[in-house]
N, C-alpha and C. Protein backbone atom coordinates (compact mmCIF):
# COMPACT_ATOMS: atom_id res chain seq x y z
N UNK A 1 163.65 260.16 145.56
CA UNK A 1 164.30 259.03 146.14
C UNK A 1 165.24 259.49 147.25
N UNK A 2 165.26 258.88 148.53
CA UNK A 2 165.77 259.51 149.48
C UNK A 2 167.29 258.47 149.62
N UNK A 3 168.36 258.63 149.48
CA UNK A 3 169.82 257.82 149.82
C UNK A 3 170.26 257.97 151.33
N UNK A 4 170.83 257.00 151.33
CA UNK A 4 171.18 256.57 152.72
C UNK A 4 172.80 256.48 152.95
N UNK A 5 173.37 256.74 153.68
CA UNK A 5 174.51 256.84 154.14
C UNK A 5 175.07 256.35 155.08
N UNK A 6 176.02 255.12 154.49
CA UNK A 6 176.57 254.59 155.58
C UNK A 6 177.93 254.85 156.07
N UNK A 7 178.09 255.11 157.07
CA UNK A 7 179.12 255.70 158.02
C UNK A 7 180.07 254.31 158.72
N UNK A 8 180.93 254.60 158.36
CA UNK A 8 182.49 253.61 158.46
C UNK A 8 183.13 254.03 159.48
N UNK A 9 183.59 253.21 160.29
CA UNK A 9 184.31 253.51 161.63
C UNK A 9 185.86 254.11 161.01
N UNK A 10 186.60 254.72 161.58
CA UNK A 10 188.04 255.24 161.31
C UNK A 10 188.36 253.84 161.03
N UNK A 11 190.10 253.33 160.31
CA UNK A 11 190.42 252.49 160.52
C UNK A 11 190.96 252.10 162.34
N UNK A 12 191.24 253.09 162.74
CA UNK A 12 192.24 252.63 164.12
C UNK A 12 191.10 252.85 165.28
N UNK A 13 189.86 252.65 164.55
CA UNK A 13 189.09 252.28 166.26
C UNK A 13 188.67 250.58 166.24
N UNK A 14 188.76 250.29 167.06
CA UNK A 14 188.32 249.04 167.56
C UNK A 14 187.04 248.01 167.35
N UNK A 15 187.40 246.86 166.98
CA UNK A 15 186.48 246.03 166.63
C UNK A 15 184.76 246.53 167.11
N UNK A 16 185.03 246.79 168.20
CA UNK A 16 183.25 247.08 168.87
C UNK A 16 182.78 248.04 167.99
N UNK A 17 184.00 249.31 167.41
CA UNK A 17 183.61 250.17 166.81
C UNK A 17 182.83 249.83 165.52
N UNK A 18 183.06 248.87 165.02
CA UNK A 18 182.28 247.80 163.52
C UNK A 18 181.38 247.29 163.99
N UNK A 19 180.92 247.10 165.12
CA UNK A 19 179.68 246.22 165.71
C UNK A 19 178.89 247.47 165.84
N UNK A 20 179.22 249.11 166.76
CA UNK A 20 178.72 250.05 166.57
C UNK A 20 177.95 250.47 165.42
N UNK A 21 179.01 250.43 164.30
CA UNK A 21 178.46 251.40 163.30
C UNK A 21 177.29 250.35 162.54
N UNK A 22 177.52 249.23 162.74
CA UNK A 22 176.93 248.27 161.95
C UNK A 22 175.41 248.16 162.53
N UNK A 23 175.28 247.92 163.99
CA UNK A 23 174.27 248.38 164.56
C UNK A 23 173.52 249.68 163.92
N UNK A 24 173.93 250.73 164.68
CA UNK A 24 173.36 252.04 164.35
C UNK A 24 172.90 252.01 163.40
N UNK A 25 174.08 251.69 161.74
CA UNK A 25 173.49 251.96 160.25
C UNK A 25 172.38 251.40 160.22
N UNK A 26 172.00 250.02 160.53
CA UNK A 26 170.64 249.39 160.09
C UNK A 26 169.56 249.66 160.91
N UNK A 27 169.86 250.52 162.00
CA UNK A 27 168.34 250.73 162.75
C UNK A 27 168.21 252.29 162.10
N UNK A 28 169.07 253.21 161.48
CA UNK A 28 168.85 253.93 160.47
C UNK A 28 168.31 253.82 159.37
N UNK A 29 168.30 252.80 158.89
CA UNK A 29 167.67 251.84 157.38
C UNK A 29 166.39 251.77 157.96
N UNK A 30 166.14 250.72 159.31
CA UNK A 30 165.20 250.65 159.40
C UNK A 30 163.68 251.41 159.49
N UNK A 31 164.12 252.55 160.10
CA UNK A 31 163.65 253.60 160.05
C UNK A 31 162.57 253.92 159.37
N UNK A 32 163.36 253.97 158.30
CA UNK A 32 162.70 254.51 157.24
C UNK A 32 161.92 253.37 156.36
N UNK A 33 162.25 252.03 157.06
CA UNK A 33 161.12 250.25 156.06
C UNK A 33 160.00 251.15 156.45
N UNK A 34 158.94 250.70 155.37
CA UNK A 34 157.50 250.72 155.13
C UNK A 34 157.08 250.16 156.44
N UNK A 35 155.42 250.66 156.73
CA UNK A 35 155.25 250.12 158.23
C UNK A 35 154.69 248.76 157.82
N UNK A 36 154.58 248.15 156.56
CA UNK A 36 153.69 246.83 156.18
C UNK A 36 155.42 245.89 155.95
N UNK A 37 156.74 246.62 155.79
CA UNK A 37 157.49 245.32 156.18
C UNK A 37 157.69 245.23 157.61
N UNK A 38 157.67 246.37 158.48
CA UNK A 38 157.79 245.84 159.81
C UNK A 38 156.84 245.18 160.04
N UNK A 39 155.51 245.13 159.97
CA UNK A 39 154.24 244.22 159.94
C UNK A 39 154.22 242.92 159.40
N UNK A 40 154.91 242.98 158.89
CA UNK A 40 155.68 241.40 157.91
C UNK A 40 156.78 240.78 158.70
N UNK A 41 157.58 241.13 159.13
CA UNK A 41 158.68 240.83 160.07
C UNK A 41 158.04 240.78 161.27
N UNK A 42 157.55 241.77 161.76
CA UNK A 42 156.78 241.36 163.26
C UNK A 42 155.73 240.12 163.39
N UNK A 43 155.25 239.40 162.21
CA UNK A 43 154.44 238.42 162.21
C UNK A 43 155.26 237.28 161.92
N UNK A 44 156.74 237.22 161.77
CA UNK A 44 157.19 236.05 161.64
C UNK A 44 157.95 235.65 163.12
N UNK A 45 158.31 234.32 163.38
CA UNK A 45 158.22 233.59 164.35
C UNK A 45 159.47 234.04 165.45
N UNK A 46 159.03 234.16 166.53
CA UNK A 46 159.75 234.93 167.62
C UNK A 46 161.25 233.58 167.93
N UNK A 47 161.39 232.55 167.40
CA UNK A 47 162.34 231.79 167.56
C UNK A 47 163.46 231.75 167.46
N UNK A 48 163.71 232.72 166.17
CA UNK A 48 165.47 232.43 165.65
C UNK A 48 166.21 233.55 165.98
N UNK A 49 165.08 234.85 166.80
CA UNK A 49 166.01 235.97 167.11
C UNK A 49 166.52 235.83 168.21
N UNK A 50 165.19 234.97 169.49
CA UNK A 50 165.06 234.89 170.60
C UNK A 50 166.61 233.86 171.01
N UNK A 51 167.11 232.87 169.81
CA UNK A 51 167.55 232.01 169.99
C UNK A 51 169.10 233.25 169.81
N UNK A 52 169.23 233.68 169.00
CA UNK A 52 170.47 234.26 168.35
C UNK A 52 170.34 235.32 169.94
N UNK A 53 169.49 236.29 170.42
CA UNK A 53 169.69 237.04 171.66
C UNK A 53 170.33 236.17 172.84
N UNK A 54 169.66 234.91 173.01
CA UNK A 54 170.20 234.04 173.96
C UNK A 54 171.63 233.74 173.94
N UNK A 55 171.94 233.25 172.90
CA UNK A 55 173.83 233.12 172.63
C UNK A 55 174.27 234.05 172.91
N UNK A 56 173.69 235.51 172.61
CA UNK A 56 174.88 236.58 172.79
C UNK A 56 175.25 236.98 174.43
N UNK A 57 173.73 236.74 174.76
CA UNK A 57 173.84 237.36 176.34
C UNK A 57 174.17 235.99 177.08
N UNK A 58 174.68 234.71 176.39
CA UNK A 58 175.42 233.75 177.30
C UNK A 58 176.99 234.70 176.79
N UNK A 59 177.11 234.75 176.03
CA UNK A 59 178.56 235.37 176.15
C UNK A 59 179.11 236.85 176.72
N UNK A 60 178.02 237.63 176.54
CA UNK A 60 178.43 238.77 177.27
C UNK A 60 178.04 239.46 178.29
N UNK A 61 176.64 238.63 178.68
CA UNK A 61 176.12 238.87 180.36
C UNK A 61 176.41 237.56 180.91
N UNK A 62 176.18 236.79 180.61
CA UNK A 62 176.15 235.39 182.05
C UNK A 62 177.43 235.29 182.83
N UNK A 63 178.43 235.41 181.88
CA UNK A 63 179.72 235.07 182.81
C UNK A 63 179.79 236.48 183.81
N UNK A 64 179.02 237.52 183.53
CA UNK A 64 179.13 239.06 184.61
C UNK A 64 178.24 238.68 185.82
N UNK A 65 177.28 237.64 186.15
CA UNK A 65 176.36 237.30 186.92
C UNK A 65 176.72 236.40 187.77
N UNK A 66 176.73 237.45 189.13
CA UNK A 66 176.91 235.87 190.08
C UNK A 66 175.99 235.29 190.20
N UNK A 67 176.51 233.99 190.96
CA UNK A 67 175.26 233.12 191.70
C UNK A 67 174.03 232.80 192.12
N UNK A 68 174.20 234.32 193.02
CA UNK A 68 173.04 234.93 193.51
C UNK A 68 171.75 235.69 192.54
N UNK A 69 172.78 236.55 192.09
CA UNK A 69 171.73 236.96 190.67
C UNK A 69 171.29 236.11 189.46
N UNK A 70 171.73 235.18 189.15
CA UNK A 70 171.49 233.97 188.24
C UNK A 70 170.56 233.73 189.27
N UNK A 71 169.97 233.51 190.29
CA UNK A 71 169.30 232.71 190.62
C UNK A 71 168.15 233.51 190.80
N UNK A 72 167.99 234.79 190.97
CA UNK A 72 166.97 235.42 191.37
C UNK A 72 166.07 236.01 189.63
N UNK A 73 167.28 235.90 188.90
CA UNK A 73 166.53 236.32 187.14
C UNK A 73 166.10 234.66 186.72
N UNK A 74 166.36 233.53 186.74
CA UNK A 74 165.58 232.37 186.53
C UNK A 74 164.35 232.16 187.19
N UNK A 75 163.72 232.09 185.35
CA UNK A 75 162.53 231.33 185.42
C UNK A 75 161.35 232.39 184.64
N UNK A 76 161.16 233.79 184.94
CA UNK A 76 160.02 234.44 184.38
C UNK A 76 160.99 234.82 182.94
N UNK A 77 160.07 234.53 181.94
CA UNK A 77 160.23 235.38 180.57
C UNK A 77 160.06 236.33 180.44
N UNK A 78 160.99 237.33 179.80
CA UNK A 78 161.68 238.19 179.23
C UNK A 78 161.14 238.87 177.41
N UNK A 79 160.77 239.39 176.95
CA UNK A 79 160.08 240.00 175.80
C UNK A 79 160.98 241.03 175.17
N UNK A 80 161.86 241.43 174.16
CA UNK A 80 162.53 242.38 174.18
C UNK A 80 162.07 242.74 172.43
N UNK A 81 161.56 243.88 172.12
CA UNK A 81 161.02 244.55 170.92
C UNK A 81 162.05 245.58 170.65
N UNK A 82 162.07 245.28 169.25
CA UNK A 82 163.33 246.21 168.65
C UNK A 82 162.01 247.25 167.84
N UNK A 83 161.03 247.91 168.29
CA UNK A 83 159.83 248.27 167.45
C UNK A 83 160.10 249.05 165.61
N UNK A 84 161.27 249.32 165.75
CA UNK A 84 161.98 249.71 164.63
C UNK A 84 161.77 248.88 163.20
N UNK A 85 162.48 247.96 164.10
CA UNK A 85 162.70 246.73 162.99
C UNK A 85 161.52 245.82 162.99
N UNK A 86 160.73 245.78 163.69
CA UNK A 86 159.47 244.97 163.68
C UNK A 86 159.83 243.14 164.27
N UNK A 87 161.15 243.31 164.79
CA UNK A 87 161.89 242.18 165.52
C UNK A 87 161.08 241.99 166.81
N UNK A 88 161.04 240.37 167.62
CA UNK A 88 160.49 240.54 168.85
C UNK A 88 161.48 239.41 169.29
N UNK A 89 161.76 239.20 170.66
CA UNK A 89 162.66 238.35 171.06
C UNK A 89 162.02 237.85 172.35
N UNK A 90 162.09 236.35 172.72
CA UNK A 90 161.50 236.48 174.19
C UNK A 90 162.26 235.17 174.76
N UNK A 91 162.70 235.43 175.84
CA UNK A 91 163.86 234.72 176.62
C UNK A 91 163.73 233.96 178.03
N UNK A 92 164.50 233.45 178.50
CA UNK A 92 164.47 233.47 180.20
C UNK A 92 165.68 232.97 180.43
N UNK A 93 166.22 233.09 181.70
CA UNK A 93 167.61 231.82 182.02
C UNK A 93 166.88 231.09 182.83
N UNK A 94 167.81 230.17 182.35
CA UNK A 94 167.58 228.24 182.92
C UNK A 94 169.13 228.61 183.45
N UNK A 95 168.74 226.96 183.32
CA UNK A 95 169.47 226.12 184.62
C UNK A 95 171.51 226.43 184.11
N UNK A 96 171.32 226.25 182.33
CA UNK A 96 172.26 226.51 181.77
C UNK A 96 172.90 227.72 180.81
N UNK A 97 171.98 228.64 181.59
CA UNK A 97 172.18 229.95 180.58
C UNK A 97 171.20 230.83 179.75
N UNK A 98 170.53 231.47 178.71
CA UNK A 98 169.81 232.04 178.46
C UNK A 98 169.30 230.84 177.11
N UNK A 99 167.92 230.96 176.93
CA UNK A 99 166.99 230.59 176.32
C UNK A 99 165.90 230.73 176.10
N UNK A 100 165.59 230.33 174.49
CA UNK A 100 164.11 230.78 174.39
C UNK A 100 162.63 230.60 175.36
N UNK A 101 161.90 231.12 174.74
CA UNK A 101 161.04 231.23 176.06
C UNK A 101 159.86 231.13 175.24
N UNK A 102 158.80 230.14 175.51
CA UNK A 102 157.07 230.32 174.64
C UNK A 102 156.58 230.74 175.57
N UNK A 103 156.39 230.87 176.43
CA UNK A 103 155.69 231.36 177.78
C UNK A 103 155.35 232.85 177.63
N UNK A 104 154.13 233.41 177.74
CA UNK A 104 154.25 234.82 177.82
C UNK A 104 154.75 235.65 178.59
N UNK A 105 155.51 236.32 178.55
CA UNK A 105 156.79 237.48 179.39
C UNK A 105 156.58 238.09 180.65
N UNK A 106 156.79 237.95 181.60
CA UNK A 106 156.61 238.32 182.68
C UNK A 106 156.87 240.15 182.44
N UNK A 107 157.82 240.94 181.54
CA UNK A 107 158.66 241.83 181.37
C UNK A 107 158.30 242.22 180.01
N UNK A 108 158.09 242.86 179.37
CA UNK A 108 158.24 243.27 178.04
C UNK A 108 158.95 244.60 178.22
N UNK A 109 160.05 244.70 177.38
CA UNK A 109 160.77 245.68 177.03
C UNK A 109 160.54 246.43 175.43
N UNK A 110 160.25 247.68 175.35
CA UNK A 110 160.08 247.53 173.87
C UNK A 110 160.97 249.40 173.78
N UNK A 111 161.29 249.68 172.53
CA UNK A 111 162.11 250.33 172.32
C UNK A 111 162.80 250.54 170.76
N UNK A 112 163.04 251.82 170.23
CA UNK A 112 164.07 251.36 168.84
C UNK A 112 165.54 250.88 169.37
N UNK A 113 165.84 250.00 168.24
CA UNK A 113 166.81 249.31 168.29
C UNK A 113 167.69 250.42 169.02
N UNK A 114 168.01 251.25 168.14
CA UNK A 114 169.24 252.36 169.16
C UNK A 114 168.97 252.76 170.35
N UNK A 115 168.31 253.02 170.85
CA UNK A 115 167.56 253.37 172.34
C UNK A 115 168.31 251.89 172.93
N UNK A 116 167.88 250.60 172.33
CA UNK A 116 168.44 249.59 173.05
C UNK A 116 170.09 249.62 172.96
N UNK A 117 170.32 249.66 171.86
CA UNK A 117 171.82 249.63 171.96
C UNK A 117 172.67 250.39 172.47
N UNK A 118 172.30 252.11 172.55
CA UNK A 118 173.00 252.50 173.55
C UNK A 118 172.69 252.33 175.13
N UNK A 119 172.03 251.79 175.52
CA UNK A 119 171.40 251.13 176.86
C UNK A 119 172.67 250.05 176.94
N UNK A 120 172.84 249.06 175.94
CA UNK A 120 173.58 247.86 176.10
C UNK A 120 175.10 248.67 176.19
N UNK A 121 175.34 249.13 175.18
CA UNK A 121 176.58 250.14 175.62
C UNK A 121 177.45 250.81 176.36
N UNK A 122 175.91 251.53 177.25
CA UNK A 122 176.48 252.32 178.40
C UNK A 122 176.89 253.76 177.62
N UNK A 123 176.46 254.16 176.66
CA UNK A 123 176.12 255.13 176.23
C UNK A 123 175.07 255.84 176.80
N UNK A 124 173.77 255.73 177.39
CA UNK A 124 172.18 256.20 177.52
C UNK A 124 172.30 255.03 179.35
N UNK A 125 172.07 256.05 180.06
CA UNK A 125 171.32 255.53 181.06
C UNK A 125 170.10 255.25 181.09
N UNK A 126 169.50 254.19 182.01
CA UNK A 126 168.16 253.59 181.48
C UNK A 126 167.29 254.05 182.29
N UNK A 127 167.69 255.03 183.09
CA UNK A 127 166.58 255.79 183.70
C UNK A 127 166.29 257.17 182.63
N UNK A 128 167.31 257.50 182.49
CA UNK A 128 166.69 258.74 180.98
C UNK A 128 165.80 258.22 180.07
N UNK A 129 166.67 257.28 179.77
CA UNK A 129 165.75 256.53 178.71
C UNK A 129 164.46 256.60 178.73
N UNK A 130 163.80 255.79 179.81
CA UNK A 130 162.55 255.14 180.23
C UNK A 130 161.93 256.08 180.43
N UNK A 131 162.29 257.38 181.30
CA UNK A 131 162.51 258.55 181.54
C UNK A 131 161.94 259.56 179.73
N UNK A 132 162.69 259.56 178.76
CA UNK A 132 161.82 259.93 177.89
C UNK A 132 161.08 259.42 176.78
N UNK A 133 161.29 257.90 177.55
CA UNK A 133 159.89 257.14 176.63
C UNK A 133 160.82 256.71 175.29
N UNK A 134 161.86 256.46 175.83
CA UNK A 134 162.76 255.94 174.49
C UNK A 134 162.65 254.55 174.66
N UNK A 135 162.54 254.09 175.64
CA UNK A 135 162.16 252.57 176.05
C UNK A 135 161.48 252.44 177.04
N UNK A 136 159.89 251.41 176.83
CA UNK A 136 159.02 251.47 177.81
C UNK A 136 158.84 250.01 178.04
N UNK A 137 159.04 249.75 179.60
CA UNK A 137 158.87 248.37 180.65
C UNK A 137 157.29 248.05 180.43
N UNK A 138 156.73 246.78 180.64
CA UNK A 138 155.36 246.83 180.72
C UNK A 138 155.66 245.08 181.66
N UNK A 139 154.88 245.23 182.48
CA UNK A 139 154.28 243.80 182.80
C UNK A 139 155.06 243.97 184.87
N UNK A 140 155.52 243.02 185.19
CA UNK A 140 156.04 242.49 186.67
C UNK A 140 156.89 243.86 187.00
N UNK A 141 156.72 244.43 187.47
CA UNK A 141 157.79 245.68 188.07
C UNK A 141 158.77 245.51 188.98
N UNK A 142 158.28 244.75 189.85
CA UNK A 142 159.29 243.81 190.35
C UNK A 142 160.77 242.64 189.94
N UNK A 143 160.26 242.39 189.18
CA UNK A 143 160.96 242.04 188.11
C UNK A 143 161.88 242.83 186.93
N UNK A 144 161.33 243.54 186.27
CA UNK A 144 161.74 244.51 185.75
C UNK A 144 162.78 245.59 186.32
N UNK A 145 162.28 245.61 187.46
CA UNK A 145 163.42 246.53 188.27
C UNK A 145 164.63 245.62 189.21
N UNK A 146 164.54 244.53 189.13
CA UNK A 146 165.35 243.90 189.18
C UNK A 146 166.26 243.86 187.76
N UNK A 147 165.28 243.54 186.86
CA UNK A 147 166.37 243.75 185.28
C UNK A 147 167.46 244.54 185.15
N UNK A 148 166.71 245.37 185.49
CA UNK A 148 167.29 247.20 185.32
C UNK A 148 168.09 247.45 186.29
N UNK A 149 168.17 246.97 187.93
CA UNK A 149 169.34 247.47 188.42
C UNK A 149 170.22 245.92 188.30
N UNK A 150 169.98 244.97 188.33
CA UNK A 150 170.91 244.50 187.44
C UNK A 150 171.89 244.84 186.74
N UNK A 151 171.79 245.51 185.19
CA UNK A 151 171.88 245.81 184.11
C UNK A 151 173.38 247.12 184.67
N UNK A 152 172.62 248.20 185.25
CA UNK A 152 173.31 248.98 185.81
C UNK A 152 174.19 248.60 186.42
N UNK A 153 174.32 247.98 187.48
CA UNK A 153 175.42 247.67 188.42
C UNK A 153 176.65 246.69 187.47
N UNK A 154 176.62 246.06 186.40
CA UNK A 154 177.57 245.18 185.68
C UNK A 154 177.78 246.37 184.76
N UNK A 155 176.51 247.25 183.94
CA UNK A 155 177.51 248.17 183.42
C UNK A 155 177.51 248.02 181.79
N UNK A 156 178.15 248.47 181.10
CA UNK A 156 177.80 247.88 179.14
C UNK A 156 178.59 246.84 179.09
N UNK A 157 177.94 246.20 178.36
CA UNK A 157 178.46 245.11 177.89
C UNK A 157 179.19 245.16 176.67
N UNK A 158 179.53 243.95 176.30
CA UNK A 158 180.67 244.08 175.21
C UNK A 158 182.05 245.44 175.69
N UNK A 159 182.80 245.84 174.95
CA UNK A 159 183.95 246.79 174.79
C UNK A 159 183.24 247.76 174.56
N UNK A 160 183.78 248.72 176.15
CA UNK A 160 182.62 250.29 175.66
C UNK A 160 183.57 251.31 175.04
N UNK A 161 183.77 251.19 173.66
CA UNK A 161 184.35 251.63 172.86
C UNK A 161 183.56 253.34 173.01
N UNK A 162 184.31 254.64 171.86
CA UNK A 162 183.77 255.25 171.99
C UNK A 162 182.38 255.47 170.83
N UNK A 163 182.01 256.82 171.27
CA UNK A 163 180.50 256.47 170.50
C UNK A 163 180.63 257.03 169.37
N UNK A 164 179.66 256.88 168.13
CA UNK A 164 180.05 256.93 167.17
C UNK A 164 179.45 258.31 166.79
């Protein structure tokens, strides 16, 4: 039987630091799920993650986006695979912010969860990344590389606390 260990932020680091460790621990868990529950989870309905991704990135990307860039990322869908967890998410911005998307993805992003999260962080640049196949783009490149220097130029999101 193999045990797992979960790792607790100090008390005197900072809230993000609990969003950190909390992250990390479960794409550590995940890891190690059977490949028939990620196969089980990857067959259930792309709606309630896609919906829960949308809220977050209205709160911690949209208000970083000007005008101009809001206008040039509306409209093609967005695909984002946590392949870890057997999670799939697929998005676009409208008129009022980020939302689900049935449309097939102009972009698919796929990646383990941590690969993504230190990307969101600003921990892992996303040219290394992509660079060693820790996260791979597929579909509009044009697009996609709009994502990506996007992404870069605003920088991590949330509190770039330190790493854990």
């Amino acid at each position: 039987m193999t045990t797992r260990t979960w790792h607790a932020p100090a008390p005197n680091e900072g809230a993000g630091a609990w969003l950190d460790t909390l992250v990390l621990n479960f794409a550590r868990l995940a890891r190690g799920a059977p490949p028939g529950l990620r196969g089980l989870v990857r067959a259930l309905p792309v709606q309630p993650p896609s919906f829960v991704l949308a809220r977050a990135l209205d709160r911690w990307l949209l208000p970083r986006l000007d005008p101009a860039t809001r206008q040039a990322l509306r409209g093609p869908g967005v695909e984002v695979e946590l392949q870890d967890l057997g999670i799939r998410a697929r998005l676009r911005l409208g008129a009022r912010g980020f939302e689900p998307c049935d449309q097939p993805p102009a972009v698919t992003i796929r990646g383990a969860a941590e690969a993504l999260w230190r990307l969101v962080r600003g921990w892992d640049d996303a040219d290394r990344l992509f660079f060693e196949r820790a996260l791979v783009m597929e579909g509009d490149t044009e697009f996609g590389l709009l994502l990506k220097n996007t992404l870069d130029a605003i920088g991590p999101l949330g509190d770039a606390g330190a790493r854990p």
